[in-house]
C-alpha atoms as a PDB file:
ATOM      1  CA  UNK A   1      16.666  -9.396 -18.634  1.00  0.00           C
ATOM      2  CA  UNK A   2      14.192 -11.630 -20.564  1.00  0.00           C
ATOM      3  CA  UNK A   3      10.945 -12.596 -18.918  1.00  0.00           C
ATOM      4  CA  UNK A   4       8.905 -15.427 -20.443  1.00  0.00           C
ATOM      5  CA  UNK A   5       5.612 -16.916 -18.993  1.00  0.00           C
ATOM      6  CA  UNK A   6       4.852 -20.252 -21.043  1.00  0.00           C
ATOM      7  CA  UNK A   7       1.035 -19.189 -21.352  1.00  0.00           C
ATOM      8  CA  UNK A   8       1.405 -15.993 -22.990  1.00  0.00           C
ATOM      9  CA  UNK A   9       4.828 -15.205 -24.433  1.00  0.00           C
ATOM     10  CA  UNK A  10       6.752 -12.597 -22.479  1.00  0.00           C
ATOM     11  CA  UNK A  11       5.758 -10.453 -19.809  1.00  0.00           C
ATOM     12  CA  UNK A  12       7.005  -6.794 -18.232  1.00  0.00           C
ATOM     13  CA  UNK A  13       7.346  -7.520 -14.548  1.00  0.00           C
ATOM     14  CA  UNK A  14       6.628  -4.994 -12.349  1.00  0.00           C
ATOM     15  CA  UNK A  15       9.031  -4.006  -9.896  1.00  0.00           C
ATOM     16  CA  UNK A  16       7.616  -3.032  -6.248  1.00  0.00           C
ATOM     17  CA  UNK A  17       8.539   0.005  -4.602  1.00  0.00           C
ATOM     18  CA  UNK A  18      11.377   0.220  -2.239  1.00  0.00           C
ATOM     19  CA  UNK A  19      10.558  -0.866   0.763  1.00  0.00           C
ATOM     20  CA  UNK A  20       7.571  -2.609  -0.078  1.00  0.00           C
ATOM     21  CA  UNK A  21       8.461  -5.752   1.928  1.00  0.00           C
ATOM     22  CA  UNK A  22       8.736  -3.822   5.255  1.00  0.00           C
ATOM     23  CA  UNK A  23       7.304  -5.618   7.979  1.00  0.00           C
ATOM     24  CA  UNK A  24       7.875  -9.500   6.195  1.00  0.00           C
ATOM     25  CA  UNK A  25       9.773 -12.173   7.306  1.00  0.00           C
ATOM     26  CA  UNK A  26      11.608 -13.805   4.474  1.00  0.00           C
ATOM     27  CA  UNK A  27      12.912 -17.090   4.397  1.00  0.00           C
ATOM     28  CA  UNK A  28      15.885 -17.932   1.603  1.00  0.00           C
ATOM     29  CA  UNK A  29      17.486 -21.320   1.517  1.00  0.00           C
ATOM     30  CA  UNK A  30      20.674 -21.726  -0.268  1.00  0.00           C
ATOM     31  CA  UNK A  31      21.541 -18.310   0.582  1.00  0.00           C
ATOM     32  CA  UNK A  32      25.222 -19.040   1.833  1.00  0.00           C
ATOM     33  CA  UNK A  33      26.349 -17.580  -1.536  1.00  0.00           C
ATOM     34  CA  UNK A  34      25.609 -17.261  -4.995  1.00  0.00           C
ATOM     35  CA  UNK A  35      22.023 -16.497  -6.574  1.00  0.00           C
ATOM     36  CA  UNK A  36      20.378 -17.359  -2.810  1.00  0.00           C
ATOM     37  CA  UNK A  37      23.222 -14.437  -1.879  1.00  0.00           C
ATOM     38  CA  UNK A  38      21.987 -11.993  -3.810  1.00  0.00           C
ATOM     39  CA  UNK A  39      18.245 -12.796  -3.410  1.00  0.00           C
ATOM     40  CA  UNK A  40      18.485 -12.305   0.503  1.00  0.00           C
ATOM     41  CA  UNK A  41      20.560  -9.387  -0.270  1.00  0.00           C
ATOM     42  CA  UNK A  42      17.430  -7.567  -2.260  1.00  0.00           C
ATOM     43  CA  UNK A  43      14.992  -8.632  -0.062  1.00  0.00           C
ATOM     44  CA  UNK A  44      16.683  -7.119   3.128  1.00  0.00           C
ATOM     45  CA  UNK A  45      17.060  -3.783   0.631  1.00  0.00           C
ATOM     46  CA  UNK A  46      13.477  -3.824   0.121  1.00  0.00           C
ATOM     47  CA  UNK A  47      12.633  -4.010   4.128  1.00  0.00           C
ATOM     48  CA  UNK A  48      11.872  -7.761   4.862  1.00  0.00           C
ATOM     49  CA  UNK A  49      13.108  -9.404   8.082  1.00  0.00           C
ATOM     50  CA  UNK A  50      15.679 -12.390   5.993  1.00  0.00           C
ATOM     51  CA  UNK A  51      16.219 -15.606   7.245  1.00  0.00           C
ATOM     52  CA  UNK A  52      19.607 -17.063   5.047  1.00  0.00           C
ATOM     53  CA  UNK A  53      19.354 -20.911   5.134  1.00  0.00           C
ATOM     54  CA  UNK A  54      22.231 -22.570   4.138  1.00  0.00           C
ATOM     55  CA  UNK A  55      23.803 -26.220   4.892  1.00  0.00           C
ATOM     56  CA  UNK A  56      27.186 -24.242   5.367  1.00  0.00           C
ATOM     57  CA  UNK A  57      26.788 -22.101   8.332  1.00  0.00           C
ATOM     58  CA  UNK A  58      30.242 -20.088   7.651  1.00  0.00           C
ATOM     59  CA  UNK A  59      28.788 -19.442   4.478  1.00  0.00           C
ATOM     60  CA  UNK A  60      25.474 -18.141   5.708  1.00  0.00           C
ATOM     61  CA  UNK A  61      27.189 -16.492   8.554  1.00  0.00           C
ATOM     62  CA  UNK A  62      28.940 -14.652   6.046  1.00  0.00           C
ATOM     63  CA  UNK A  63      26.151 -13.528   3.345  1.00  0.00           C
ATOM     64  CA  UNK A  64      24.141 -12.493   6.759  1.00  0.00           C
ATOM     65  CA  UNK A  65      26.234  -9.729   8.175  1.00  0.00           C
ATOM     66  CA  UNK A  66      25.794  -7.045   5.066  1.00  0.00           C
ATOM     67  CA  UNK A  67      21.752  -7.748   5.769  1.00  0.00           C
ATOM     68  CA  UNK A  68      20.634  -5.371   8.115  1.00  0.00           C
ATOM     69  CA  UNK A  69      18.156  -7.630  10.051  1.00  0.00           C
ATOM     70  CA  UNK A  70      17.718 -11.134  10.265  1.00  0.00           C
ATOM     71  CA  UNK A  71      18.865 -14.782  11.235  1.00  0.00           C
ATOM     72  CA  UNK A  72      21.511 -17.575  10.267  1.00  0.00           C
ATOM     73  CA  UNK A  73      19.910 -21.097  10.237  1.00  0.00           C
ATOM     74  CA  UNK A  74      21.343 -23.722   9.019  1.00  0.00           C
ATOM     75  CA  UNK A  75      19.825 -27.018   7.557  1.00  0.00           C
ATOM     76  CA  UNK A  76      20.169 -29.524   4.751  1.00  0.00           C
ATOM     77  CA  UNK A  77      17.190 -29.231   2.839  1.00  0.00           C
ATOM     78  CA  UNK A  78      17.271 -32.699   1.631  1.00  0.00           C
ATOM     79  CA  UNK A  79      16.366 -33.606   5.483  1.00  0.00           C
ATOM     80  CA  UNK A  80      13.227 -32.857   6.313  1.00  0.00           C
ATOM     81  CA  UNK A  81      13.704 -32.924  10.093  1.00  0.00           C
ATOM     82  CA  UNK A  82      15.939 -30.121   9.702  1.00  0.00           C
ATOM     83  CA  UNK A  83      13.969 -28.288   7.595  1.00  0.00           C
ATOM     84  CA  UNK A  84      10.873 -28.231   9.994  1.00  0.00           C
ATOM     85  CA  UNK A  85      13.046 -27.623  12.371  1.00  0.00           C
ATOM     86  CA  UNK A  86      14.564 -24.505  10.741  1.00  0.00           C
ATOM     87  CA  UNK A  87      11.019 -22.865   9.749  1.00  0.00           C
ATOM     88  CA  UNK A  88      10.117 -23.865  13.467  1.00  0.00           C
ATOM     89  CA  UNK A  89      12.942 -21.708  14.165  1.00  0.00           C
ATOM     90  CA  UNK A  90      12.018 -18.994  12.253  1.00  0.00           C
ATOM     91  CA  UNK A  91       8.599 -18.519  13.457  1.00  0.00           C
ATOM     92  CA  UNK A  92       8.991 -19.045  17.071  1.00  0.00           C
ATOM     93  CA  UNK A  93      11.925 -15.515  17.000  1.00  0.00           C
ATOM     94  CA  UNK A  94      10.069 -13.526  14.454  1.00  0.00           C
ATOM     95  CA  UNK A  95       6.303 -14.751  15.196  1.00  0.00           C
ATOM     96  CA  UNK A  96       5.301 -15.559  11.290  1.00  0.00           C
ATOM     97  CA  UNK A  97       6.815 -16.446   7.734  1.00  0.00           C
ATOM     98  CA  UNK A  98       5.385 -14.463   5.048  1.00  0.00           C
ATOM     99  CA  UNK A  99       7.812 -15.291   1.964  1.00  0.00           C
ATOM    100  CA  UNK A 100       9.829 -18.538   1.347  1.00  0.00           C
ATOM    101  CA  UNK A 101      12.239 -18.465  -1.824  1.00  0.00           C
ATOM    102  CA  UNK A 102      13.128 -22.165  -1.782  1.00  0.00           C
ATOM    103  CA  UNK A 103      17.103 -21.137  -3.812  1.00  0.00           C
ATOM    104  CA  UNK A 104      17.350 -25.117  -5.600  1.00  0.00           C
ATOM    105  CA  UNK A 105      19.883 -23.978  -7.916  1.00  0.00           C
ATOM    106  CA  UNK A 106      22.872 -26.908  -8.015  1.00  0.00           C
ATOM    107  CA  UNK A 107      27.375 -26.296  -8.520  1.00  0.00           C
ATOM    108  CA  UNK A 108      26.992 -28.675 -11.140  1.00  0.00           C
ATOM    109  CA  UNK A 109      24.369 -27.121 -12.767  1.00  0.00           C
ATOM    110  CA  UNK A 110      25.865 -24.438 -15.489  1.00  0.00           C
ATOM    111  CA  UNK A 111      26.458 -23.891 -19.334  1.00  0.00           C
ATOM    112  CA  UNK A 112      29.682 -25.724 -19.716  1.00  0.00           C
ATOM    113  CA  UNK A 113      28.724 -28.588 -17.573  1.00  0.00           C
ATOM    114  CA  UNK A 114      29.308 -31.574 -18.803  1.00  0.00           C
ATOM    115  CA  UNK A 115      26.338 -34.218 -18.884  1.00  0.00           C
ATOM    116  CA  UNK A 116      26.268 -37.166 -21.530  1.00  0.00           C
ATOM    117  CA  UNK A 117      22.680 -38.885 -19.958  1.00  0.00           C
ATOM    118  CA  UNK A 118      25.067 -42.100 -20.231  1.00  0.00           C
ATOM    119  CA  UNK A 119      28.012 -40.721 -17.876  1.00  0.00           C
ATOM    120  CA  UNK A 120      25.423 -39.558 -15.088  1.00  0.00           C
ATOM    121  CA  UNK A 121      26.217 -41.977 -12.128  1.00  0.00           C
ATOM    122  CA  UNK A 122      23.121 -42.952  -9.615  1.00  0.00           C
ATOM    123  CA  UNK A 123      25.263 -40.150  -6.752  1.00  0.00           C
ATOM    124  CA  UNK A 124      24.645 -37.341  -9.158  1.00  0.00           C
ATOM    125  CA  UNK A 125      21.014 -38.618 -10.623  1.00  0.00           C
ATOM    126  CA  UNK A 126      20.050 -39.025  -6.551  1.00  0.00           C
ATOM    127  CA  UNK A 127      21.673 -35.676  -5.462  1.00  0.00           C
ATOM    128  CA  UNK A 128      20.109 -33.866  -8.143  1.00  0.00           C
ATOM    129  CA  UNK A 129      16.878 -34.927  -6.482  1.00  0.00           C
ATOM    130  CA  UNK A 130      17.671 -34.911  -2.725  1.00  0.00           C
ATOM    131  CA  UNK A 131      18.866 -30.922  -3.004  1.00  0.00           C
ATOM    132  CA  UNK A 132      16.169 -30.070  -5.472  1.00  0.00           C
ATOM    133  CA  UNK A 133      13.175 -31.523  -5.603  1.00  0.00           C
ATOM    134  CA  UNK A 134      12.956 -32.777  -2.270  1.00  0.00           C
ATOM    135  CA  UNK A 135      13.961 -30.022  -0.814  1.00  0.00           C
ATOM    136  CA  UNK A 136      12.029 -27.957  -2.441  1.00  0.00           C
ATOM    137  CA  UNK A 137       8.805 -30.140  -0.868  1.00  0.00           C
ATOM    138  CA  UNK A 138      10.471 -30.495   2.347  1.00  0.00           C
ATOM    139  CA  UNK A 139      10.812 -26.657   2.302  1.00  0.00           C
ATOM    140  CA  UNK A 140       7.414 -25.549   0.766  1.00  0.00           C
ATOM    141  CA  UNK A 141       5.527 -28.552   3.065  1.00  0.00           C
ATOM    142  CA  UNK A 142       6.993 -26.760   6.668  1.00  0.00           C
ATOM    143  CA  UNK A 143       6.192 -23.008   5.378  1.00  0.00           C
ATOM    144  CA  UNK A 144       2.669 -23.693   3.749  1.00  0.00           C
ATOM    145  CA  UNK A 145       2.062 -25.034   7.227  1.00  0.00           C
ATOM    146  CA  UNK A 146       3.469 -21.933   9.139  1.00  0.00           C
ATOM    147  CA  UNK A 147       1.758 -19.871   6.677  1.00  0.00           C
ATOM    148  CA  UNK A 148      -1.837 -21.377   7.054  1.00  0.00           C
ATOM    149  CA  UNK A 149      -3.081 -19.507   9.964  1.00  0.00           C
ATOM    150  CA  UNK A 150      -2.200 -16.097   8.238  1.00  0.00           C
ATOM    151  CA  UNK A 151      -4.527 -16.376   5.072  1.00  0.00           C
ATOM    152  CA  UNK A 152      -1.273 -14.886   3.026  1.00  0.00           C
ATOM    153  CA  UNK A 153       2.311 -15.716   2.438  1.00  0.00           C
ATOM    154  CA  UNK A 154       4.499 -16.089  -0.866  1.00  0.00           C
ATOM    155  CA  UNK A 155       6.426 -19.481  -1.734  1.00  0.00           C
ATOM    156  CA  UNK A 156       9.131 -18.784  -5.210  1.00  0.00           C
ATOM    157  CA  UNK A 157      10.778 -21.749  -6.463  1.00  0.00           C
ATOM    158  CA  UNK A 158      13.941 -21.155  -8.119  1.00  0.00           C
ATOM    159  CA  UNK A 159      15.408 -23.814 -10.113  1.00  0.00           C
ATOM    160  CA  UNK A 160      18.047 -23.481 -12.885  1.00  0.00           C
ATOM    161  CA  UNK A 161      16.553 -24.726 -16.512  1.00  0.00           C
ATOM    162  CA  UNK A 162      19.475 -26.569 -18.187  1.00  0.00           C
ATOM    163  CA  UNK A 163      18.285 -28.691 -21.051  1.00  0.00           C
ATOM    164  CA  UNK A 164      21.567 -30.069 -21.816  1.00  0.00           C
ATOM    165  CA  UNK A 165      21.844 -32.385 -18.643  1.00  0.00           C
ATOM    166  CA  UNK A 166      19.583 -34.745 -17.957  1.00  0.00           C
ATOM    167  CA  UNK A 167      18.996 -35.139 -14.608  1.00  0.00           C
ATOM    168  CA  UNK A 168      18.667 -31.104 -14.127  1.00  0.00           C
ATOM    169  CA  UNK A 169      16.151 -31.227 -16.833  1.00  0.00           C
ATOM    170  CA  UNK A 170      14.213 -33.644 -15.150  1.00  0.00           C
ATOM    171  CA  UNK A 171      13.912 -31.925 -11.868  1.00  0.00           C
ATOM    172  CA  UNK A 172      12.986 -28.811 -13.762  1.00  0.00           C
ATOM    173  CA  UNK A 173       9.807 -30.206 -15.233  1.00  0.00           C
ATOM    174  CA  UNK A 174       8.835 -31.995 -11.913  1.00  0.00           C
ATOM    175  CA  UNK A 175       9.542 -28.780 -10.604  1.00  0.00           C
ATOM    176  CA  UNK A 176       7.025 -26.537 -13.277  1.00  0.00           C
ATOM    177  CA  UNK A 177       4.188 -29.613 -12.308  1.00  0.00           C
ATOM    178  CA  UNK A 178       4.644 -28.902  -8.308  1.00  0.00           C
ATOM    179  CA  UNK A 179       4.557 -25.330  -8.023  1.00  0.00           C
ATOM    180  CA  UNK A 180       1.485 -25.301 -10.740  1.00  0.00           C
ATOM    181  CA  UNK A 181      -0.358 -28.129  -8.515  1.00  0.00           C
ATOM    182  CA  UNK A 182       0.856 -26.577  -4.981  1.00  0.00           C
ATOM    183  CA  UNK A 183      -0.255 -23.317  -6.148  1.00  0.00           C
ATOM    184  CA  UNK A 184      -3.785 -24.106  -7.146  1.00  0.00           C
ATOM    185  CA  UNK A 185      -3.815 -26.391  -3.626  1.00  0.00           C
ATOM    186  CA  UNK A 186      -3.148 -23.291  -1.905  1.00  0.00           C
ATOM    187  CA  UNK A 187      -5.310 -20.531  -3.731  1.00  0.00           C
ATOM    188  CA  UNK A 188      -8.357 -20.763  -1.349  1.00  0.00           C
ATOM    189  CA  UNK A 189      -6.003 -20.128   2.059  1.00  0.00           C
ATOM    190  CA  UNK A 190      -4.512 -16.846   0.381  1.00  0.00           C
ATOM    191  CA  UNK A 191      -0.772 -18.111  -0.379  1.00  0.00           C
ATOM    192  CA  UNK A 192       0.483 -17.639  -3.674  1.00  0.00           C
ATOM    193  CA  UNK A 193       3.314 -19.873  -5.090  1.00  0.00           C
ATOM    194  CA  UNK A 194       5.526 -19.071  -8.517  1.00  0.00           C
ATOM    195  CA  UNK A 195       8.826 -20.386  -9.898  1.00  0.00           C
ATOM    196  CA  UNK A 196      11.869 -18.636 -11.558  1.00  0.00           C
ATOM    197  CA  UNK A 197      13.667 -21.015 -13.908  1.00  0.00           C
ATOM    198  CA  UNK A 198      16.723 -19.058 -14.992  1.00  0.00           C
ATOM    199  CA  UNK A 199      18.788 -20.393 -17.649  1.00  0.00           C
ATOM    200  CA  UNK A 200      22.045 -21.673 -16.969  1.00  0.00           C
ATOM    201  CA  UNK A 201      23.778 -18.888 -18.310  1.00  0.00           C
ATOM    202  CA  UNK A 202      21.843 -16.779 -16.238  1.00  0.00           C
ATOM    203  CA  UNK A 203      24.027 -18.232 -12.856  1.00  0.00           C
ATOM    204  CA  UNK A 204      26.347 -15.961 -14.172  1.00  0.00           C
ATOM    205  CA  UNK A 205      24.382 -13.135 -13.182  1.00  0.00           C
ATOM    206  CA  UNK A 206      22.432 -13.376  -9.830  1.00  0.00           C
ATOM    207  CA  UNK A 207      21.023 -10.291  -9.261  1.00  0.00           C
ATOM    208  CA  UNK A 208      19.188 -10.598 -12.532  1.00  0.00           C
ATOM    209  CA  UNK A 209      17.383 -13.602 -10.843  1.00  0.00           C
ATOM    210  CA  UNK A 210      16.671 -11.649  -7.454  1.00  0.00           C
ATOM    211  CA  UNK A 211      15.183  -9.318  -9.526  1.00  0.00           C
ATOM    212  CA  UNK A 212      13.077 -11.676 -11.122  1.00  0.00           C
ATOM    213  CA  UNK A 213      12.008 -13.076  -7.150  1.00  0.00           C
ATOM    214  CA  UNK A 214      11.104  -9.586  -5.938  1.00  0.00           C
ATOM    215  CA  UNK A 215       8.705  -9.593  -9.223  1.00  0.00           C
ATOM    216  CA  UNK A 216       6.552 -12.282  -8.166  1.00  0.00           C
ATOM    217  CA  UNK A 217       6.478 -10.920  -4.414  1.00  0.00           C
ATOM    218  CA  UNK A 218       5.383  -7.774  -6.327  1.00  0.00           C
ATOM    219  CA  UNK A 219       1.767  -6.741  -7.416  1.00  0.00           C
ATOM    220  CA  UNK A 220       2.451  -9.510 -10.143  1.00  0.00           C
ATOM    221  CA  UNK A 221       2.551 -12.209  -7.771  1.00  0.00           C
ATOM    222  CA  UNK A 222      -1.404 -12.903  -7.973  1.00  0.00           C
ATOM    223  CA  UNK A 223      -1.547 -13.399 -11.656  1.00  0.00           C
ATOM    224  CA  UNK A 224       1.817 -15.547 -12.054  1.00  0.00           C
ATOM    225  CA  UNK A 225       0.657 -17.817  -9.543  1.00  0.00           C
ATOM    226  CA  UNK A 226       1.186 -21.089 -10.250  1.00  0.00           C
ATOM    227  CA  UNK A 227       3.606 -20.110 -13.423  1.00  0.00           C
ATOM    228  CA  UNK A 228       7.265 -20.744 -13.455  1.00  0.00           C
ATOM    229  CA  UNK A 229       8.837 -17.524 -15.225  1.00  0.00           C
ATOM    230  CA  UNK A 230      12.118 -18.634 -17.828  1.00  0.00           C
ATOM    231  CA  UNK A 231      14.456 -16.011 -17.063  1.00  0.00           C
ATOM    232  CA  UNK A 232      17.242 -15.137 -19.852  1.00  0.00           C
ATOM    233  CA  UNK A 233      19.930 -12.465 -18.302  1.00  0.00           C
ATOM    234  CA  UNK A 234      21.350  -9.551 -20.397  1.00  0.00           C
ATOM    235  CA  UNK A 235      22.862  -7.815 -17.792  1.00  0.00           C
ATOM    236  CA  UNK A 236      26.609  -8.691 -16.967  1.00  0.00           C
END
């Protein structure tokens, strides 16, 4: 798997030991199946406490039984009702909320996705935004606050970089800008906040991009803050 940090070129990411999460409540959204699948899948591996968010609760119902501890809640993140409500959730069982990996990767969203900027129709332009970026917001808003009071926690970002559509490619740049800003907001109350923007291709090969989370919740995480890490897999 290829790393790149915009700043510097590429990067080795370190890898945290096993079990180096023990003790953490995780929150994943997305994680009904797919990449948000196999992120809650390594984090449980590692020892954190998951939460799988999804808007499909069979689907999260299902990704949550190979965990070995957690919760299913499910919430559209493009509501943000239901997405206080869900982090509510998750702090009042487990008592804190030390990681949220806000999974904004789309279906639509791939390498052989069609995308002509002049065939996008206002549903798709507005979706792409409502499950994306404004989830991402809704999502990173309700756990900074839950996260406040502990002078730590971890916010990742993932959002798929695919520069042949459009409206993708436009969330992924307003996504780069937030998680920079967000993370410098943050810096002073002990949070950190990153981004993982794996290339379309990359869908192909999830675990490559939970590896890529578990980086940046790794002794790496202080120094990427604030960077969104382009993520090319070779695995496969």
């Amino acid at each position: 798997m290829t790393l790149d940090v915009p700043e510097t070129g590429g990067w080795a990411i370190s890898v945290p030991a096993m079990g180096s999460l023990d003790g953490k409540v995780a929150l994943v959204t997305g994680a009904g199946s797919g990449v948000g699948a196999a992120i809650a899948r390594r984090l449980d591996a590692e020892g954190a406490t998951v939460a799988v968010l999804d808007g499909d609760s069979t689907g999260a119902e299902l990704a949550s039984r190979g965990l070995r501890r957690g919760m299913v809640v499910r919430a559209d993140v493009a509501d943000p009702i239901q997405v206080d409500g869900a982090v509510r959730a998750v702090v009042d069982h487990f008592g804190r909320l030390d990681v949220l990996v806000n999974n904004t990767g789309s279906g639509e969203c791939g390498p052989t996705a069609a995308g002509s900027t002049m065939d996008i129709t206002d549903e798709q332009w507005h979706a792409a935004l409502a499950a994306r970026l404004d989830g991402t917001f809704y999502g990173t808003r309700a756990a900074l606050r839950a996260m406040k009071g502990q002078g730590s926690g971890v916010i990742v970002t993932v959002a798929a970089e695919c520069r042949h559509l459009a409206h993708h490619s436009a969330v992924d740049g307003a996504m780069r800008g937030f998680t920079a800003a967000v993370a410098r907001d943050v810096a002073p109350l002990g949070i950190l906040v990153g981004g993982v923007a794996p290339d379309c291709a990359d869908y192909l090969v999830p675990d490559d991009i939970a590896a890529a989370v578990l980086g940046l919740l790794g002794p790496d995480g202080e120094r990427l803050s604030g960077q969104t890490i382009t993520t090319r897999g070779t695995s496969g």
